[in-house]
PDB file of N, CA and C in Angstrom:
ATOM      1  N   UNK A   1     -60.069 -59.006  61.406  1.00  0.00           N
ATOM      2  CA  UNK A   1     -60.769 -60.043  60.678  1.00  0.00           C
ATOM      3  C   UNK A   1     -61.844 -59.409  59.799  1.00  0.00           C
ATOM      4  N   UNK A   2     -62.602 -60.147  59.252  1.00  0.00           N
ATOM      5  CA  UNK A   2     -63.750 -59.892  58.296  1.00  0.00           C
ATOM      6  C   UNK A   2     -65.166 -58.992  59.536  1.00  0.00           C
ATOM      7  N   UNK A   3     -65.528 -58.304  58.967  1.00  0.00           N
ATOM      8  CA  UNK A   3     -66.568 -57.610  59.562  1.00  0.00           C
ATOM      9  C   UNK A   3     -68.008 -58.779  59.925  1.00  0.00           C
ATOM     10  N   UNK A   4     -68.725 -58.685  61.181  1.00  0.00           N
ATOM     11  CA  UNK A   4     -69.241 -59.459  61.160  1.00  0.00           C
ATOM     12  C   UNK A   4     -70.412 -59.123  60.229  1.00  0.00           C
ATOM     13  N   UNK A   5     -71.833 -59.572  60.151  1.00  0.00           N
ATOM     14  CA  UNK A   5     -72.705 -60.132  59.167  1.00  0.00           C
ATOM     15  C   UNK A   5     -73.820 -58.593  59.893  1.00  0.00           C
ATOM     16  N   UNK A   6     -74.135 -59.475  61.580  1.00  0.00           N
ATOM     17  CA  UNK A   6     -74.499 -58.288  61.957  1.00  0.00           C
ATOM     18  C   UNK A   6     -73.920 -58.313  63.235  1.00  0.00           C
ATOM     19  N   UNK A   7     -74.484 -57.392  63.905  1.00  0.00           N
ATOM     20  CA  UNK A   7     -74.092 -56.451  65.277  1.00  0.00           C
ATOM     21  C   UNK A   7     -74.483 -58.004  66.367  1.00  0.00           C
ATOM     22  N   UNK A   8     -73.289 -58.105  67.201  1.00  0.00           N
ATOM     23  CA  UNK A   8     -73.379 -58.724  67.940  1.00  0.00           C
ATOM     24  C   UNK A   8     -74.189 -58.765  69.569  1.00  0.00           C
ATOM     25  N   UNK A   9     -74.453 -57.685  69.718  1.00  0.00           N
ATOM     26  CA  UNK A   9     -75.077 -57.495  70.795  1.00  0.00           C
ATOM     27  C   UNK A   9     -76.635 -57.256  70.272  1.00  0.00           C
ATOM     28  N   UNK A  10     -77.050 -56.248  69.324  1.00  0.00           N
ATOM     29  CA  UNK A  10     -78.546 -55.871  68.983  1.00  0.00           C
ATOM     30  C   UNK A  10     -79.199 -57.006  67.591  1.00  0.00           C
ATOM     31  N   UNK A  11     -78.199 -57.481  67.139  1.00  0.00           N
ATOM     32  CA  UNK A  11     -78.320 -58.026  65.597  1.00  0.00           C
ATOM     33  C   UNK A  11     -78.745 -57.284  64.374  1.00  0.00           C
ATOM     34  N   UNK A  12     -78.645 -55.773  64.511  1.00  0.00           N
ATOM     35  CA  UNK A  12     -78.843 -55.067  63.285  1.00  0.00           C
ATOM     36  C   UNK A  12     -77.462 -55.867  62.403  1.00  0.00           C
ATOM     37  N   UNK A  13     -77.993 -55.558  60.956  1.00  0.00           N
ATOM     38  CA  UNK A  13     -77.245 -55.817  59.833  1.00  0.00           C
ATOM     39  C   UNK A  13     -76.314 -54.676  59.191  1.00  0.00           C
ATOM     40  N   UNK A  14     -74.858 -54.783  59.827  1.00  0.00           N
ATOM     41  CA  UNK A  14     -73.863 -53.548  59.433  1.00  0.00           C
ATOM     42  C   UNK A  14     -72.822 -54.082  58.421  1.00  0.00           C
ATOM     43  N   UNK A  15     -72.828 -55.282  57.970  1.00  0.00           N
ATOM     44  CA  UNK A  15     -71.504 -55.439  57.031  1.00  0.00           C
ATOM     45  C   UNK A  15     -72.203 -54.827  55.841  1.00  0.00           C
ATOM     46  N   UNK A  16     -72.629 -54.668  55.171  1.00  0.00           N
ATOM     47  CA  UNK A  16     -72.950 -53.863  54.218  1.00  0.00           C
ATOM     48  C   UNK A  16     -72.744 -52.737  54.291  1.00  0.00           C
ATOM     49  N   UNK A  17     -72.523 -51.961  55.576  1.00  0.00           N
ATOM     50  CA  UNK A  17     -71.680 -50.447  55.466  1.00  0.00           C
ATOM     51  C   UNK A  17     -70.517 -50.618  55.444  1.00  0.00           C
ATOM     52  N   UNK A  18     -69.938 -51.280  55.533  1.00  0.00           N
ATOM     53  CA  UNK A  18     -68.384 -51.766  56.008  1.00  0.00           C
ATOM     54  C   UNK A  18     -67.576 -50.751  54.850  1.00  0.00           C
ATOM     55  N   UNK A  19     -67.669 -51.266  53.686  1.00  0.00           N
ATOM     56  CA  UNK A  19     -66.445 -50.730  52.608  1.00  0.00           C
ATOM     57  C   UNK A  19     -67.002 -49.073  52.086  1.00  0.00           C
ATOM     58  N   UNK A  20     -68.462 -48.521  52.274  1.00  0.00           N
ATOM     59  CA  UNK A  20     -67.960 -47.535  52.636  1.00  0.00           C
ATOM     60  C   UNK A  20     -67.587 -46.631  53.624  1.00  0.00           C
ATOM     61  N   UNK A  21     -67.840 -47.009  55.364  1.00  0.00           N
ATOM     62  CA  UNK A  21     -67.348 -46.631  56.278  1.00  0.00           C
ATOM     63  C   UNK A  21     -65.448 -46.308  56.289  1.00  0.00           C
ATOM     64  N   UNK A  22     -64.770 -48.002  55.375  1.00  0.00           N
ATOM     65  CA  UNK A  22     -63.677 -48.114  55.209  1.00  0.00           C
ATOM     66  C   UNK A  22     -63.024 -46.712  54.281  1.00  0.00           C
ATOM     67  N   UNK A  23     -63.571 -46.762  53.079  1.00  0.00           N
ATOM     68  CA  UNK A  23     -63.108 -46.147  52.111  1.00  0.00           C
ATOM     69  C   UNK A  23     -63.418 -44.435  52.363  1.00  0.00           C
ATOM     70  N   UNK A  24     -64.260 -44.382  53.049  1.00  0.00           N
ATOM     71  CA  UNK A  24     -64.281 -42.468  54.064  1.00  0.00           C
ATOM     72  C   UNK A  24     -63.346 -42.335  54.978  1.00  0.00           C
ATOM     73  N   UNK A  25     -63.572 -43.797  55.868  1.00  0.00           N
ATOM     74  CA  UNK A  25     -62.563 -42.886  57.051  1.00  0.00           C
ATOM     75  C   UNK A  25     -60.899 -42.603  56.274  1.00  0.00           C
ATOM     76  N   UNK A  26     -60.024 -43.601  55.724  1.00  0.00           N
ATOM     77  CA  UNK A  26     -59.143 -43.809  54.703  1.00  0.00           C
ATOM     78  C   UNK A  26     -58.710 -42.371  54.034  1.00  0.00           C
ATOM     79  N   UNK A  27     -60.076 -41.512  53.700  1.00  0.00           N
ATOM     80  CA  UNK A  27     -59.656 -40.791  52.983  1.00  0.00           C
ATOM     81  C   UNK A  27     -59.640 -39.462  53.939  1.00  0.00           C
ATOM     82  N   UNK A  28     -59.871 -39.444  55.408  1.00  0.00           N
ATOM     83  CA  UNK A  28     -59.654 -38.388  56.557  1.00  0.00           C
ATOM     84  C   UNK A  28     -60.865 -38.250  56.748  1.00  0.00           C
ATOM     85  N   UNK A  29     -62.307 -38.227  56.518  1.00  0.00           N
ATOM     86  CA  UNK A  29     -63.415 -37.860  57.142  1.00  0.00           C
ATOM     87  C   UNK A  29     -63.457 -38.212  58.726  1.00  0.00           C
ATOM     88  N   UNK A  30     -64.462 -37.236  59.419  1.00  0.00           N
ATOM     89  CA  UNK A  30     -64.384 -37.728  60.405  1.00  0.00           C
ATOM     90  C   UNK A  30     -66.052 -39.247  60.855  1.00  0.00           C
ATOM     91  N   UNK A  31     -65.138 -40.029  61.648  1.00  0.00           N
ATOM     92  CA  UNK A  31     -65.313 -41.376  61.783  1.00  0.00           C
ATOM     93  C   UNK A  31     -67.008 -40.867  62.647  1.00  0.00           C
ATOM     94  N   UNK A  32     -67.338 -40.253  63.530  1.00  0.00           N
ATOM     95  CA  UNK A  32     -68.964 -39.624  64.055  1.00  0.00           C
ATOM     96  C   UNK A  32     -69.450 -39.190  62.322  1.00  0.00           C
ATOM     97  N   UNK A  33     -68.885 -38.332  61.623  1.00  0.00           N
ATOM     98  CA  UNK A  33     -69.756 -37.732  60.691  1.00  0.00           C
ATOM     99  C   UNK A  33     -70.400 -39.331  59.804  1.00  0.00           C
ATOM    100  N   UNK A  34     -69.467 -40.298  59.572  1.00  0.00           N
ATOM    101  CA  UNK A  34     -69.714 -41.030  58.345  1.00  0.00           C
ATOM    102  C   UNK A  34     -70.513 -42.268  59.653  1.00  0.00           C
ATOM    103  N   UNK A  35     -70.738 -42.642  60.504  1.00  0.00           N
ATOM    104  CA  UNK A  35     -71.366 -43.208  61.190  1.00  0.00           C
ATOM    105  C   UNK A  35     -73.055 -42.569  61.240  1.00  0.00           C
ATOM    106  N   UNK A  36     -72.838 -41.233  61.585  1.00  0.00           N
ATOM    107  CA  UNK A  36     -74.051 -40.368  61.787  1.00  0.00           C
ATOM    108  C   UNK A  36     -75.191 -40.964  60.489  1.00  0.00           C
ATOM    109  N   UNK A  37     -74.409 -40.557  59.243  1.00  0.00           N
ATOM    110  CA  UNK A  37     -74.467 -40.427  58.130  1.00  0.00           C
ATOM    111  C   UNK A  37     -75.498 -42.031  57.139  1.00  0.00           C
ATOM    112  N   UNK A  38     -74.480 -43.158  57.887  1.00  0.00           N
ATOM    113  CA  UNK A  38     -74.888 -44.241  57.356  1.00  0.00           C
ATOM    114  C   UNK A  38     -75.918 -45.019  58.256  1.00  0.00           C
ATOM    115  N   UNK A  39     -76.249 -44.005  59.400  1.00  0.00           N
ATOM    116  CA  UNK A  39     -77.564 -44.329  60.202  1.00  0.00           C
ATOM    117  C   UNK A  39     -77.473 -45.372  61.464  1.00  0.00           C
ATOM    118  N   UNK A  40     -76.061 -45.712  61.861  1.00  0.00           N
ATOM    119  CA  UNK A  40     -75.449 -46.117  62.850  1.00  0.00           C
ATOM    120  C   UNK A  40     -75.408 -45.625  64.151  1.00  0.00           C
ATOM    121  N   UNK A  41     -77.109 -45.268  65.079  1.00  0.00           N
ATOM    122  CA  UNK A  41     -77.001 -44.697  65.863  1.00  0.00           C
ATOM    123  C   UNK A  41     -76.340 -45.214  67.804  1.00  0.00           C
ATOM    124  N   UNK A  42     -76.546 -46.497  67.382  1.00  0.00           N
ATOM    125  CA  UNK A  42     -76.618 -47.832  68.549  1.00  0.00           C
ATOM    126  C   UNK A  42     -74.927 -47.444  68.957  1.00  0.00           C
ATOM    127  N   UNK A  43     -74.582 -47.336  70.327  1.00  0.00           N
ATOM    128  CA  UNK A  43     -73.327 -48.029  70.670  1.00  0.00           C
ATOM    129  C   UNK A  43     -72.459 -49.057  70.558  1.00  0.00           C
ATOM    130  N   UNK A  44     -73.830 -50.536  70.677  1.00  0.00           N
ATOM    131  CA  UNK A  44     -73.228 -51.589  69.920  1.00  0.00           C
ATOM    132  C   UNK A  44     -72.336 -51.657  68.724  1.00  0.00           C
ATOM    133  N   UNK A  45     -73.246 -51.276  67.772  1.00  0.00           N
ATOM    134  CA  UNK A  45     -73.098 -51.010  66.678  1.00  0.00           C
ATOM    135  C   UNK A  45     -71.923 -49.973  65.817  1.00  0.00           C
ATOM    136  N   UNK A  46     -72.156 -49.189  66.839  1.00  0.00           N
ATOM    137  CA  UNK A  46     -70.732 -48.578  66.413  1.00  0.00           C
ATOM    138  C   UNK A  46     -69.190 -48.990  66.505  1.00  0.00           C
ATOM    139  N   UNK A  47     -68.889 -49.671  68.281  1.00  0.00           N
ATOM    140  CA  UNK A  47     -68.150 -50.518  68.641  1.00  0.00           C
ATOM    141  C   UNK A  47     -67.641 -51.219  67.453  1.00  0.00           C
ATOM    142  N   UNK A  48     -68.802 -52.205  67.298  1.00  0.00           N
ATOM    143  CA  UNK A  48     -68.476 -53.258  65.980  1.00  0.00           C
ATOM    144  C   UNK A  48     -67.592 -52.683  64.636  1.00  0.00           C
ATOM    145  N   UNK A  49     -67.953 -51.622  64.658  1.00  0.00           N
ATOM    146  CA  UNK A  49     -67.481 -50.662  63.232  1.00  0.00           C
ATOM    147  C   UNK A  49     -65.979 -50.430  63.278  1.00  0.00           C
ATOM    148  N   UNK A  50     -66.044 -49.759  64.410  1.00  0.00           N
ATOM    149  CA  UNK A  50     -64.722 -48.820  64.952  1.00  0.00           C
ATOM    150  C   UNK A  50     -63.720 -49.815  65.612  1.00  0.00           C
ATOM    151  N   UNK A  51     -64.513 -50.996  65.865  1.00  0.00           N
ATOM    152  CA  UNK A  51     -63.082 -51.860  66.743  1.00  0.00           C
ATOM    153  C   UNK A  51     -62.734 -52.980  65.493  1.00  0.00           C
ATOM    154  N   UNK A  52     -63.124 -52.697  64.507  1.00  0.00           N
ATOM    155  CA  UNK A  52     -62.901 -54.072  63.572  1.00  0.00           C
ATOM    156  C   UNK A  52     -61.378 -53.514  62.844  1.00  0.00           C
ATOM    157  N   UNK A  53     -60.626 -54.893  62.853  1.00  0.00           N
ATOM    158  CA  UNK A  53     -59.291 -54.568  62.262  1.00  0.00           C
ATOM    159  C   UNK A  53     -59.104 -55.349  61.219  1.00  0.00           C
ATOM    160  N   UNK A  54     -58.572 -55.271  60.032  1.00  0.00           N
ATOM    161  CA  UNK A  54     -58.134 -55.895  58.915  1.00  0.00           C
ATOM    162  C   UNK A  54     -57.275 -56.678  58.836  1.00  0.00           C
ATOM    163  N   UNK A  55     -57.027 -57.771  59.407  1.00  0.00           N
ATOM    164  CA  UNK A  55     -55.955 -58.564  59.733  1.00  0.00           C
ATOM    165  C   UNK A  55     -56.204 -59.948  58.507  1.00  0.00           C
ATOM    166  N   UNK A  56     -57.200 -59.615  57.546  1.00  0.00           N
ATOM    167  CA  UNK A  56     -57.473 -60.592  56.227  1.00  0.00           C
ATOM    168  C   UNK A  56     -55.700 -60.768  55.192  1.00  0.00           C
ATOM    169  N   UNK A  57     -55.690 -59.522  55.427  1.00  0.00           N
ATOM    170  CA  UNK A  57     -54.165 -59.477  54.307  1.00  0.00           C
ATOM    171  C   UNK A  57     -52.835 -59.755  54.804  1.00  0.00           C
ATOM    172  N   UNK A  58     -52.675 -60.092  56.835  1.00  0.00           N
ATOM    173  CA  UNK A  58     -51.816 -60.420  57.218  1.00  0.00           C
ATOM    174  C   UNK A  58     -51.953 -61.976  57.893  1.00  0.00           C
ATOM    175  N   UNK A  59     -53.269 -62.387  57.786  1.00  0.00           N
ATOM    176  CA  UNK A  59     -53.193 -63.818  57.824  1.00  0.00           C
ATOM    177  C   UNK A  59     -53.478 -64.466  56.734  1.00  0.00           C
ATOM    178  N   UNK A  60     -53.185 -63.949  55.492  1.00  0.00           N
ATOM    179  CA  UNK A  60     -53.401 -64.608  54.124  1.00  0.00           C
ATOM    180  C   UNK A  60     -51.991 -64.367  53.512  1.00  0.00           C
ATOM    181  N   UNK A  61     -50.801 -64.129  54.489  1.00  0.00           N
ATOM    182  CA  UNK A  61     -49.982 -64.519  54.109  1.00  0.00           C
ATOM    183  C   UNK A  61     -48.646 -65.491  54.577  1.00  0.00           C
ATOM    184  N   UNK A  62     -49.695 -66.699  55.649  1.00  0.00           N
ATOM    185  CA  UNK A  62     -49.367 -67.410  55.881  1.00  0.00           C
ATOM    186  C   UNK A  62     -49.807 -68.745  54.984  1.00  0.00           C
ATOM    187  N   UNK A  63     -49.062 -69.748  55.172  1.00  0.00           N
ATOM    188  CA  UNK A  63     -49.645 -71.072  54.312  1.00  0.00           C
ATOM    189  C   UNK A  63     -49.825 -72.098  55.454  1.00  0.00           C
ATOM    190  N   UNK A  64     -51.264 -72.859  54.821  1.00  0.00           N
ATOM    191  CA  UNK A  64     -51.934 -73.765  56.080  1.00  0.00           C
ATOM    192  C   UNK A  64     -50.944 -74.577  55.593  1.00  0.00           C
ATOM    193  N   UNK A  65     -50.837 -75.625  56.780  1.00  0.00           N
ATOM    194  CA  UNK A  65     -49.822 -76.998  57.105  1.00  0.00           C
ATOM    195  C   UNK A  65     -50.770 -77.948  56.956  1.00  0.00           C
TER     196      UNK A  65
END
């Protein structure tokens, strides 16, 4: 789904790293370096990052009834 707004457990604000977390890991970096990097030190917070899946482009190609 869509990345949340913020971190569900601490409420820091991480969707704003989202597309470039996306667009590094994508290109092979490693997923600790670009976390380190964008100041994502929390467990929570990382969770949120690393467990989020893109499922926008496979439920947008269903049609509502």
């Amino acid at each position: 789904m869509i990345i949340p707004i913020r971190c569900w457990s601490c409420g820091k604000p991480i969707a704003h790293l989202w597309e470039e977390f996306d667009s590094r890991s994508k290109k092979g970096e490693s997923k600790k370096e670009i976390l380190d990097e964008l100041g994502i030190d929390r467990y929570c917070c990382r969770a949120m990052m690393m467990g989020n899946v893109e499922l926008l482009d496979t439920i947008a190609q269903f049609k509502k009834t």
